[in-house]
N, C-alpha and C. Protein backbone atom coordinates (compact mmCIF):
# COMPACT_ATOMS: atom_id res chain seq x y z
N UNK A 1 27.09 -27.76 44.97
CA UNK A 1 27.17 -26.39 44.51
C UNK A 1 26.07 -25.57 45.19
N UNK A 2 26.53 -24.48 45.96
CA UNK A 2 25.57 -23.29 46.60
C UNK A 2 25.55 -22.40 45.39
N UNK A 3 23.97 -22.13 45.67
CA UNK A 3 23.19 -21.31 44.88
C UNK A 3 23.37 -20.12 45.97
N UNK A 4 23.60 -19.03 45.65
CA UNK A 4 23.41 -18.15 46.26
C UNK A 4 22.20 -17.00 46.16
N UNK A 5 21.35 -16.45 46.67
CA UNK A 5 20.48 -15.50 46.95
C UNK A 5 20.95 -14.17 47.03
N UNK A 6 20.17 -12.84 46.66
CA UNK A 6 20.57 -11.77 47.16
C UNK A 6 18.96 -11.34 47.59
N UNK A 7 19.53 -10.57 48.46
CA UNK A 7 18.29 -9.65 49.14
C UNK A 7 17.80 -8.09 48.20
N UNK A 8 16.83 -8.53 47.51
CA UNK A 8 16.28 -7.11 46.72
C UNK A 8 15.86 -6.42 48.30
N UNK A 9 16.08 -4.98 47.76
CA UNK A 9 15.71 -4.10 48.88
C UNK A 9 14.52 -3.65 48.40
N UNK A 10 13.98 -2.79 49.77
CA UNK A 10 12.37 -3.11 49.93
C UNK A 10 12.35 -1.60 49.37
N UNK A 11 11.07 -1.03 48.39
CA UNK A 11 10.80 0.11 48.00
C UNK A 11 10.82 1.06 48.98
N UNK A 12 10.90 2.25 48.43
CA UNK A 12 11.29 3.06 49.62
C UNK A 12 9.34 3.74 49.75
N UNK A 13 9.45 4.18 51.10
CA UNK A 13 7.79 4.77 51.54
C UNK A 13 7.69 5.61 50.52
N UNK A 14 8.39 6.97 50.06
CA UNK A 14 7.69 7.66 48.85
C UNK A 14 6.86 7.26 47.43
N UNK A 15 7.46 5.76 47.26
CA UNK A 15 6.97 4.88 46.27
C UNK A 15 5.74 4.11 46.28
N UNK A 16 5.11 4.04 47.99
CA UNK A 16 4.08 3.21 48.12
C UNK A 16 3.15 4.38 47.50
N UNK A 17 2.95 5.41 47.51
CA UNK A 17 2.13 6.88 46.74
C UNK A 17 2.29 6.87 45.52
N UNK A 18 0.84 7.18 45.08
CA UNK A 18 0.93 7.50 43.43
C UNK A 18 1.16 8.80 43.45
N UNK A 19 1.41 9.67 43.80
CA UNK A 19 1.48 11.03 43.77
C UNK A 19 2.86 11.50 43.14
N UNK A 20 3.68 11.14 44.02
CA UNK A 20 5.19 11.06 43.30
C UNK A 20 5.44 10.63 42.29
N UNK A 21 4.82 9.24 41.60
CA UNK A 21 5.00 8.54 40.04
C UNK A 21 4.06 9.44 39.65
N UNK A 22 3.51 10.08 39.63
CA UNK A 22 2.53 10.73 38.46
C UNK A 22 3.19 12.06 38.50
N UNK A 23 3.34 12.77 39.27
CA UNK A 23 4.26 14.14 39.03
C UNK A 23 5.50 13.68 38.43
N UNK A 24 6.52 12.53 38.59
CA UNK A 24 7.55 12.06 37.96
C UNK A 24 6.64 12.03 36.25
N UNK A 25 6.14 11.14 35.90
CA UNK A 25 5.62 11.39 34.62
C UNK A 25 5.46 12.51 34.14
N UNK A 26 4.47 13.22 34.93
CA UNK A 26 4.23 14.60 34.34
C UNK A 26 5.40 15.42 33.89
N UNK A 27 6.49 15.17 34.83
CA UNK A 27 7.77 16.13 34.74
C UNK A 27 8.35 15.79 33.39
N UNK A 28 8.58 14.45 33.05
CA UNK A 28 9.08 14.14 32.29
C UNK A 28 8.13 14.48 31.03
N UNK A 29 7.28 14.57 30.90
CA UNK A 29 6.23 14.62 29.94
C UNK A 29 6.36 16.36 29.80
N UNK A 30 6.17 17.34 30.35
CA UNK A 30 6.63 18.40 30.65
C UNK A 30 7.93 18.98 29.96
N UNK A 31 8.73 18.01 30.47
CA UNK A 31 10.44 18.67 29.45
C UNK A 31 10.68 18.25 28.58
N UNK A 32 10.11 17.28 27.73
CA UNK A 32 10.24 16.55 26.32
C UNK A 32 9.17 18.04 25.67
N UNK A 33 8.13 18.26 25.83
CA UNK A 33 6.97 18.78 25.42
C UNK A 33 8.06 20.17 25.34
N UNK A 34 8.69 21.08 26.26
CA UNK A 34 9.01 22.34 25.88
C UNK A 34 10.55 21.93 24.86
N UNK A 35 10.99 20.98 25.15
CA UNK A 35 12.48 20.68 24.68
C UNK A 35 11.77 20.39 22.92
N UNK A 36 11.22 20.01 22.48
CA UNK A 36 10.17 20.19 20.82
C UNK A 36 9.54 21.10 20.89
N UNK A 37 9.31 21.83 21.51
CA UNK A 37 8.90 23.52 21.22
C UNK A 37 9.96 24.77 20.72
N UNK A 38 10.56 24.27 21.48
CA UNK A 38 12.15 24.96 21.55
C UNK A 38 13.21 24.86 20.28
N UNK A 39 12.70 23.18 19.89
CA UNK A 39 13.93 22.52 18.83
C UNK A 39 13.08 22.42 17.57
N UNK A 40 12.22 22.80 16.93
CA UNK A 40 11.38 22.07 15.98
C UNK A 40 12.20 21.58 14.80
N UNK A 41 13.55 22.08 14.89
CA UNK A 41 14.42 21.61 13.77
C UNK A 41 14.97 20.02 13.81
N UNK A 42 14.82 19.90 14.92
CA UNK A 42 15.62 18.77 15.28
C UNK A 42 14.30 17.52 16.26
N UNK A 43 13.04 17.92 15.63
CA UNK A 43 12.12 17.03 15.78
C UNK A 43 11.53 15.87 14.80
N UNK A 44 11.22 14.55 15.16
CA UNK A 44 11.86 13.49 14.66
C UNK A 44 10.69 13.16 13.89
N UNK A 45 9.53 14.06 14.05
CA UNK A 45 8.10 13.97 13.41
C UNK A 45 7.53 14.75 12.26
N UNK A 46 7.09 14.25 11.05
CA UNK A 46 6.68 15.42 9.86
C UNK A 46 5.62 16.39 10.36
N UNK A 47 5.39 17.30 10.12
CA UNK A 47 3.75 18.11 10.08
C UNK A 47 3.07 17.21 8.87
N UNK A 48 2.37 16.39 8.95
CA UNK A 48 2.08 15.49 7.71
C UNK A 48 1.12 16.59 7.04
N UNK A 49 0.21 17.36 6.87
CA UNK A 49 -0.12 17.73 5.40
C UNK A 49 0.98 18.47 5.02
N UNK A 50 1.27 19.44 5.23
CA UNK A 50 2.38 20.43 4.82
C UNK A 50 3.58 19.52 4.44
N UNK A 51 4.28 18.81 4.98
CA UNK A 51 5.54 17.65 4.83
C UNK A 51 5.00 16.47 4.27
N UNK A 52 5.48 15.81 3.30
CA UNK A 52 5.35 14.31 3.26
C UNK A 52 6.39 13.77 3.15
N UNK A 53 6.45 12.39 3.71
CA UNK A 53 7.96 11.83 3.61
C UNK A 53 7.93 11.24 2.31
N UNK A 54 8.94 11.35 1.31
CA UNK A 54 9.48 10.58 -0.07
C UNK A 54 10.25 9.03 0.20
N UNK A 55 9.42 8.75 -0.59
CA UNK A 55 9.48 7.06 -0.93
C UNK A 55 10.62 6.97 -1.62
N UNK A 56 10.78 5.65 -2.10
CA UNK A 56 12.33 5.52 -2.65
C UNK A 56 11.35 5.05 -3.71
N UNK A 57 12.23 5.27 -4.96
CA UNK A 57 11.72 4.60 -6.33
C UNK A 57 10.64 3.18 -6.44
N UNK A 58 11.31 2.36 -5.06
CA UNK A 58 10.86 1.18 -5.50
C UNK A 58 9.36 0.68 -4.56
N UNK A 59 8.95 1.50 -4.18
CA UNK A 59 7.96 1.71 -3.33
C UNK A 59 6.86 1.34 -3.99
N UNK A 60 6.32 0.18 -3.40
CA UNK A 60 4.91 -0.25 -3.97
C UNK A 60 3.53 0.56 -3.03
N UNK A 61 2.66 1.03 -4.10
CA UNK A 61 2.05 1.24 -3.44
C UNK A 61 0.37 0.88 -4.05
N UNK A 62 -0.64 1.84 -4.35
CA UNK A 62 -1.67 1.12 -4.82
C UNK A 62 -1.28 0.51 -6.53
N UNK A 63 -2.59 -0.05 -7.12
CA UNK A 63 -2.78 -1.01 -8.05
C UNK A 63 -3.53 -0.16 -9.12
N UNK A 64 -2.38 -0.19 -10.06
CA UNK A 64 -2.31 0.87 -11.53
C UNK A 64 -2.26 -1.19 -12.76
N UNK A 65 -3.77 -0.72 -13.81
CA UNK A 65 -3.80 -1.12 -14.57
C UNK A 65 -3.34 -0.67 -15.80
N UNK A 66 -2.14 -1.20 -16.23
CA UNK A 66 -1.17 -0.63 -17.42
C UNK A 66 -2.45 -0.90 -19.03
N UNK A 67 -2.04 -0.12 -19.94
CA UNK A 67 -2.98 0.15 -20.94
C UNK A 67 -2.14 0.31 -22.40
N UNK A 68 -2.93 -0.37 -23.35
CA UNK A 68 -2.28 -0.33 -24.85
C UNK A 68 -1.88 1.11 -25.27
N UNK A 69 -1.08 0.95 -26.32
CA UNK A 69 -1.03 2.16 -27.17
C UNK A 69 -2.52 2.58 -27.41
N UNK A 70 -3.20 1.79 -27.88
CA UNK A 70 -4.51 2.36 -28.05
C UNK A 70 -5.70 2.90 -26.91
N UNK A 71 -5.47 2.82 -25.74
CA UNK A 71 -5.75 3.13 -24.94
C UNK A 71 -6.38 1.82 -24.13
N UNK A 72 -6.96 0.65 -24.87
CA UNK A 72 -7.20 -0.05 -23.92
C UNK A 72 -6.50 -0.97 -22.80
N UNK A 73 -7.17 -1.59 -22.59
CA UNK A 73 -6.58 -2.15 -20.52
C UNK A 73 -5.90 -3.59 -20.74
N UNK A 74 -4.60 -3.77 -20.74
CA UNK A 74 -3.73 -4.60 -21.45
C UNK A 74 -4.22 -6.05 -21.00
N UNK A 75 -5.42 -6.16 -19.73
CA UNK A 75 -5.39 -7.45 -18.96
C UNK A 75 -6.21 -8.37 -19.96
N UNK A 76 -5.53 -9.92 -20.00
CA UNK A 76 -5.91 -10.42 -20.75
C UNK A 76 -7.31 -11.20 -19.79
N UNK A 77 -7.22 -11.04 -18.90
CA UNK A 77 -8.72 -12.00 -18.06
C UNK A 77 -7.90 -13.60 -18.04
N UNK A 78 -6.44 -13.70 -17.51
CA UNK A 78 -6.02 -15.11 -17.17
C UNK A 78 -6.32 -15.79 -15.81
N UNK A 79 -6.86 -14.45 -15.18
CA UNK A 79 -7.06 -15.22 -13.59
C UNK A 79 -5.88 -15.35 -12.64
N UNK A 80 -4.41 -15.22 -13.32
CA UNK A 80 -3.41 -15.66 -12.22
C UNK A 80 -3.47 -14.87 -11.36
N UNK A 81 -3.83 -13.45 -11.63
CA UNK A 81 -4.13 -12.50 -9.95
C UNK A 81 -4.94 -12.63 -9.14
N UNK A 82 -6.06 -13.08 -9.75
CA UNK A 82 -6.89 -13.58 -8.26
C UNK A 82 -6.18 -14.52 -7.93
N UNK A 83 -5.95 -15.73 -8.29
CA UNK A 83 -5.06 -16.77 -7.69
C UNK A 83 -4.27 -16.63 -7.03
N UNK A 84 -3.54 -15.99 -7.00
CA UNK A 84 -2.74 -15.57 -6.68
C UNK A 84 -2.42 -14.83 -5.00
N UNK A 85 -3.47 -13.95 -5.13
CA UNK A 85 -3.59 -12.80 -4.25
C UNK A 85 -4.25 -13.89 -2.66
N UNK A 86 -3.71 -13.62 -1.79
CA UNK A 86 -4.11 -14.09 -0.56
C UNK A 86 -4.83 -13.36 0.29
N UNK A 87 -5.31 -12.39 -0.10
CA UNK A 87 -6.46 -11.98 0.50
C UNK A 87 -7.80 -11.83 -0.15
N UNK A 88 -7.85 -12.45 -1.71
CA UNK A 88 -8.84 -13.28 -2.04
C UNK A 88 -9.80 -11.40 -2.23
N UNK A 89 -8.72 -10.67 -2.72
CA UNK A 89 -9.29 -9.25 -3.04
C UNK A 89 -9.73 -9.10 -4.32
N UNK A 90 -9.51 -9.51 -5.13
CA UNK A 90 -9.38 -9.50 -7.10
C UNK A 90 -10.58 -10.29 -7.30
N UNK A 91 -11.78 -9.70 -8.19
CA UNK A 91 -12.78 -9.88 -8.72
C UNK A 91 -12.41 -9.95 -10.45
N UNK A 92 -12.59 -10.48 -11.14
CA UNK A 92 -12.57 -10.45 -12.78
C UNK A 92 -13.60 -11.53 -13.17
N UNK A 93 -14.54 -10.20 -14.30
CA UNK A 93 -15.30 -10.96 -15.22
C UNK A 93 -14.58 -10.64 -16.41
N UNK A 94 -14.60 -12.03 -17.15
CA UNK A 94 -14.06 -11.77 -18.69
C UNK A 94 -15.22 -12.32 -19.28
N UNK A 95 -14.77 -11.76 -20.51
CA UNK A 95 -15.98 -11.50 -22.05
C UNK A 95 -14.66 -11.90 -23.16
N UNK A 96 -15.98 -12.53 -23.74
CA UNK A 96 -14.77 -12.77 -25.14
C UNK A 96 -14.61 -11.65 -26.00
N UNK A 97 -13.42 -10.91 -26.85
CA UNK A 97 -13.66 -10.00 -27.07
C UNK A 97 -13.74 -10.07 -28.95
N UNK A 98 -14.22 -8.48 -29.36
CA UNK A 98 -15.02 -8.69 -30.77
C UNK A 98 -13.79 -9.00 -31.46
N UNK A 99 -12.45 -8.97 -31.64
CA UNK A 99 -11.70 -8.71 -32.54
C UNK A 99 -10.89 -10.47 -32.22
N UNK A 100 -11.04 -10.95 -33.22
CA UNK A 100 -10.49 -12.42 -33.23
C UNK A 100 -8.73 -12.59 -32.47
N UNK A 101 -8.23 -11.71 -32.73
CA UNK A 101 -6.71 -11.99 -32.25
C UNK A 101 -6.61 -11.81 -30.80
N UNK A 102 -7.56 -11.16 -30.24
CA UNK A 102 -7.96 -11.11 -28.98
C UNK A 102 -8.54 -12.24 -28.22
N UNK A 103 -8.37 -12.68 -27.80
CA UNK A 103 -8.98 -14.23 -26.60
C UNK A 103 -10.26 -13.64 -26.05
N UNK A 104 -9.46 -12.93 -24.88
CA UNK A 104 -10.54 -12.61 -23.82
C UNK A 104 -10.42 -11.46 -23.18
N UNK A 105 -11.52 -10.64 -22.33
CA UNK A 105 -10.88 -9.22 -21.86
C UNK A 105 -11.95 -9.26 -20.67
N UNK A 106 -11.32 -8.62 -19.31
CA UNK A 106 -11.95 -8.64 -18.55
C UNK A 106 -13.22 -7.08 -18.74
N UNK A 107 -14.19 -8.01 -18.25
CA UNK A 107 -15.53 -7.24 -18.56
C UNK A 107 -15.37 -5.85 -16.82
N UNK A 108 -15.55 -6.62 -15.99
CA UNK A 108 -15.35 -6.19 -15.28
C UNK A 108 -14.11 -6.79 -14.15
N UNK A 109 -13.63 -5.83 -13.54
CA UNK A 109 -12.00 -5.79 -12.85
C UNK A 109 -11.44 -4.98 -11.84
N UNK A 110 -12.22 -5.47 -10.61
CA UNK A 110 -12.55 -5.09 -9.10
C UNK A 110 -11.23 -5.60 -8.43
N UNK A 111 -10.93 -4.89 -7.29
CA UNK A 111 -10.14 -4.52 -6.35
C UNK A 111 -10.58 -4.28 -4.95
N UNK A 112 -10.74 -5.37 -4.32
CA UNK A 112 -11.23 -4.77 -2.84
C UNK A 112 -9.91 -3.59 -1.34
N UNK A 113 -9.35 -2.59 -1.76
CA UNK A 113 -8.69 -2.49 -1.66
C UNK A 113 -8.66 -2.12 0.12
N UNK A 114 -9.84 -2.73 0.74
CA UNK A 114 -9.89 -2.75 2.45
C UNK A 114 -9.31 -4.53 2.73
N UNK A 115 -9.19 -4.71 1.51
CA UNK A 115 -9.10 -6.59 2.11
C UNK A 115 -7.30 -6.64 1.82
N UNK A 116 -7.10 -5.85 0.57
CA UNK A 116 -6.01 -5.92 -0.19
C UNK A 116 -4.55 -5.53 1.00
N UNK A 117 -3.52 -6.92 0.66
CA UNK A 117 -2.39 -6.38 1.62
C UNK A 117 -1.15 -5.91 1.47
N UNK A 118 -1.52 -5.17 -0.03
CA UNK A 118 -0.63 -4.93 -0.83
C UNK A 118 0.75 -6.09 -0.79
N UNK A 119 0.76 -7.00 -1.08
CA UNK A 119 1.72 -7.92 -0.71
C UNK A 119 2.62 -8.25 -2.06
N UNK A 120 1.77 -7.41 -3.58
CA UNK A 120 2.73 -7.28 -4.44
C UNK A 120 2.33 -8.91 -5.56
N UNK A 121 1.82 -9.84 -4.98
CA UNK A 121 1.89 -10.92 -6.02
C UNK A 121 1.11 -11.08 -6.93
N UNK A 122 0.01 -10.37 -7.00
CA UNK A 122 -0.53 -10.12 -8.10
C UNK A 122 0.28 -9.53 -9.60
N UNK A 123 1.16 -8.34 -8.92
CA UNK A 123 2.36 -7.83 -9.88
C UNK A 123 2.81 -9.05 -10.42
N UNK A 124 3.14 -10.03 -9.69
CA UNK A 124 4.19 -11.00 -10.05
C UNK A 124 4.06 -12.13 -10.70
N UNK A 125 2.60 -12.20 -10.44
CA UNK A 125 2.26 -13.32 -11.31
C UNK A 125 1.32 -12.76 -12.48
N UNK A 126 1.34 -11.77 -12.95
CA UNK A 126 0.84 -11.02 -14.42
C UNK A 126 1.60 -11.43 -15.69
N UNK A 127 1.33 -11.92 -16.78
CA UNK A 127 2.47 -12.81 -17.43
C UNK A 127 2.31 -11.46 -18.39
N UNK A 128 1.11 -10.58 -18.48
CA UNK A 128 1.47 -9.40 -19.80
C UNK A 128 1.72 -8.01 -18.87
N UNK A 129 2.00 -7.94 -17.94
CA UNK A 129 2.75 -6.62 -17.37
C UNK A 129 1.25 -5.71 -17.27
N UNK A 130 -0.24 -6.28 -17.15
CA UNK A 130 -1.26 -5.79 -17.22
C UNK A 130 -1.65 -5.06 -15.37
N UNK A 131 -0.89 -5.50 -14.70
CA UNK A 131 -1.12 -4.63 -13.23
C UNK A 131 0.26 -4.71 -12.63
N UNK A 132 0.29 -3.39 -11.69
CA UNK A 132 1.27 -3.11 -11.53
C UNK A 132 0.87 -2.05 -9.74
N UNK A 133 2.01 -1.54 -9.01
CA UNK A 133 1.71 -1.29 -7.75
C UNK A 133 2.44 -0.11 -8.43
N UNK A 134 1.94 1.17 -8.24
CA UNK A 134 2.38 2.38 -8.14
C UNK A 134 3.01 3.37 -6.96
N UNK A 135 2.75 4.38 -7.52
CA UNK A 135 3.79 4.91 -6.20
C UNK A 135 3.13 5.69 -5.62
N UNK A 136 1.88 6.09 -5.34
CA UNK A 136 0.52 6.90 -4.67
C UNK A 136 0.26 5.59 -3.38
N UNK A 137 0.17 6.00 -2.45
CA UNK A 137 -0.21 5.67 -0.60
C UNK A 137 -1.01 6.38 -0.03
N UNK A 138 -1.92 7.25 -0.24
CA UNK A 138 -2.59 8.24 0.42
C UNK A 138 -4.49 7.55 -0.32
N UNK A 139 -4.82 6.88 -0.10
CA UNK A 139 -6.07 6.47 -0.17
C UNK A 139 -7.54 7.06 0.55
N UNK A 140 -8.00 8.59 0.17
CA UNK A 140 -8.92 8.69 1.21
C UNK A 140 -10.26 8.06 0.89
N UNK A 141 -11.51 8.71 1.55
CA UNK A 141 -12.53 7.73 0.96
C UNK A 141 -13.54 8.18 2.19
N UNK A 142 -14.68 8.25 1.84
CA UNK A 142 -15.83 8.29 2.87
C UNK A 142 -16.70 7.44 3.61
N UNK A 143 -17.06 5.98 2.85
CA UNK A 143 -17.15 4.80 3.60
C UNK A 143 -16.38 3.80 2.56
N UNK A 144 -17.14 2.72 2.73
CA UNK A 144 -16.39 1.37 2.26
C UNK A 144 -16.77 1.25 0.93
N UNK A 145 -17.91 1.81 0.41
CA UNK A 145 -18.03 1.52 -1.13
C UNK A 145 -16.96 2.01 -2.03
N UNK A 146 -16.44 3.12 -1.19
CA UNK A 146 -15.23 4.29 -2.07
C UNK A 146 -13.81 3.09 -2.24
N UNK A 147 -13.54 2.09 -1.71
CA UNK A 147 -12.45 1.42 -1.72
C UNK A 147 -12.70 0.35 -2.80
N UNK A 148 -13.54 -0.22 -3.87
CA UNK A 148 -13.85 -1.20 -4.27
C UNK A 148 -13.09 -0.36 -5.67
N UNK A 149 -12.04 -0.74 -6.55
CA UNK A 149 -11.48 0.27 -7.27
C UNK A 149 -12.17 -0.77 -8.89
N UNK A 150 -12.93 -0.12 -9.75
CA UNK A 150 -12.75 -0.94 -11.30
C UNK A 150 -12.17 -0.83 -11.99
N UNK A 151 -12.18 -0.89 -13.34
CA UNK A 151 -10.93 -0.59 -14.29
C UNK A 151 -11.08 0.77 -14.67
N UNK A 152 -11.78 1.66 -14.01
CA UNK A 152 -11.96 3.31 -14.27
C UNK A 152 -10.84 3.63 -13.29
N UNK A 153 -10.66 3.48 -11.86
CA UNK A 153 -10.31 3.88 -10.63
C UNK A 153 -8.52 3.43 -11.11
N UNK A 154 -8.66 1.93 -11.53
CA UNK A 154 -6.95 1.07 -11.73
C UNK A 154 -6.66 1.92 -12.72
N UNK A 155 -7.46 2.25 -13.77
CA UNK A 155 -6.35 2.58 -14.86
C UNK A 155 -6.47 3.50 -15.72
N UNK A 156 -7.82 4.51 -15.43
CA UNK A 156 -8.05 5.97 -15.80
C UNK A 156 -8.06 6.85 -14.76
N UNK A 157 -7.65 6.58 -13.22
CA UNK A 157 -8.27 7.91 -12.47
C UNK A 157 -7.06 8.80 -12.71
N UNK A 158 -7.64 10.28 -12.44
CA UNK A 158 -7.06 11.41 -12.64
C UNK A 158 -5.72 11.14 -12.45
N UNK A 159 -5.13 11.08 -11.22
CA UNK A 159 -3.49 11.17 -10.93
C UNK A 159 -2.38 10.25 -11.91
N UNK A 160 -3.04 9.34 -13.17
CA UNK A 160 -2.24 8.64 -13.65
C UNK A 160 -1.81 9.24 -15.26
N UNK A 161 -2.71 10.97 -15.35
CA UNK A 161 -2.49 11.39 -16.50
C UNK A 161 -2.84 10.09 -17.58
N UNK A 162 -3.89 10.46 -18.01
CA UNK A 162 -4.53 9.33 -19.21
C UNK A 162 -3.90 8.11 -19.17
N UNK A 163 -3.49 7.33 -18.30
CA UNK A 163 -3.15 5.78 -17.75
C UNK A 163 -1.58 5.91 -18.16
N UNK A 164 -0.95 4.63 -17.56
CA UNK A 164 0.24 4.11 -17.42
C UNK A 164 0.08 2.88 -18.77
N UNK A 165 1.26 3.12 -19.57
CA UNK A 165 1.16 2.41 -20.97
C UNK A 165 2.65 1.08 -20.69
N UNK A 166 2.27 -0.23 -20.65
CA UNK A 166 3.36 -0.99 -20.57
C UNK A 166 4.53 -0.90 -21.19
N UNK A 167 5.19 -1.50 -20.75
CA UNK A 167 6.96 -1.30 -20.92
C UNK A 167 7.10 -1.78 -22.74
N UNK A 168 6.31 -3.38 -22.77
CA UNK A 168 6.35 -3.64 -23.76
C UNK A 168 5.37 -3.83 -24.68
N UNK A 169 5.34 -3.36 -26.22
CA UNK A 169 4.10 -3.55 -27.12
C UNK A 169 3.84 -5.06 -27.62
N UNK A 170 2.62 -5.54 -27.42
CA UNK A 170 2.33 -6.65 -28.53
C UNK A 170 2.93 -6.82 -29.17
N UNK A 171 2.98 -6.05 -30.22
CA UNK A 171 3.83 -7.40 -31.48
C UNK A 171 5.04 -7.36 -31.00
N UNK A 172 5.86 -6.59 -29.97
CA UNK A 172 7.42 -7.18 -29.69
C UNK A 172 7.39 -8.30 -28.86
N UNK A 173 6.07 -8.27 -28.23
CA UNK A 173 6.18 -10.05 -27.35
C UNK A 173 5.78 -10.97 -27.82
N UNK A 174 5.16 -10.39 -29.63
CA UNK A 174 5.14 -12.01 -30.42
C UNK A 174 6.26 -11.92 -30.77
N UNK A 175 7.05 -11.20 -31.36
CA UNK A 175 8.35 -11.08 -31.63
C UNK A 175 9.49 -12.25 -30.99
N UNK A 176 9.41 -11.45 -29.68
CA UNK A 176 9.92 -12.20 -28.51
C UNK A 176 9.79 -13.70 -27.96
N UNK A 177 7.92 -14.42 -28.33
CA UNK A 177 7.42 -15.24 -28.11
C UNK A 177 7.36 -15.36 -26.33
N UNK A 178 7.04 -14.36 -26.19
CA UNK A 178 6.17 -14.26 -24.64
C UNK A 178 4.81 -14.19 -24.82
């Protein structure tokens, strides 16, 4: 069996010059640039402050600590979210707490949210619906201390209107036996 060959042809002399590929770029760079001047209706890019693009309902985004009827922070201090979490972002100190029917409550309940990959399993492995991924993506911040979020930042800051209250109350999940 013959293999056959073909002869690529040899570049042409205008090509051995950069002069011609860079005015070719430019040109092209040139008529895209007035052709979105011209069309802004039909340009494929937001003005991002003025525009933001809308998420769909199910859009995870940062880490909202859900909170009792009574206002406190539903997390019982079980640990399965740090465990959990693979970027080894989730800090929790628990304290035993004063009221006997209570176990334990995290004292303090850190978030490194420069390490964090939002990857959601912390949500998933919460057995009392105590953290949850919200629908806020816009994180600003001035250096790195501003990203370390506690249970003020998860589950009182301003945008959550006096916190996010779980789906379900205590006594319906003794009820329930969850």
């Amino acid at each position: 069996m013959a293999v056959e060959y073909k002869e690529v042809p040899k570049p042409v002399k205008a090509a051995e010059w950069y002069l011609p590929g860079i005015f070719t770029g430019l040109g092209i760079t040139l008529k895209n640039l007035v052709r979105n001047l011209l069309n802004k209706d039909q340009m494929l890019t937001l003005n991002y402050p003025e525009e933001k693009y809308e998420y769909s309902p199910r859009f995870k985004g940062t880490h909202i600590l859900t909170t009792r009827k009574d206002g406190s922070v539903r997390c019982t201090a079980c640990m399965l979210c740090a465990t959990n979490c693979p970027a080894n972002c989730i800090t929790i100190v628990a304290s035993e707490h004063q009221d006997p029917t209570v176990e334990k409550y995290p004292i303090v309940y850190e978030i490194d949210m420069l390490r964090c990959v939002f990857c959601g399993f912390c949500e998933e492995a919460c057995p009392v619906d105590a953290i949850r991924m919200g629908p806020e993506w816009q994180v600003p911040g001035k250096n790195g201390s501003n990203f370390i979020w506690g249970i003020q930042d998860l589950a009182y800051r301003p945008q959550l209107k006096g916190g996010v209250q779980s789906v379900c109350d205590d006594s319906e999940r003794h009820i329930a036996g969850i």
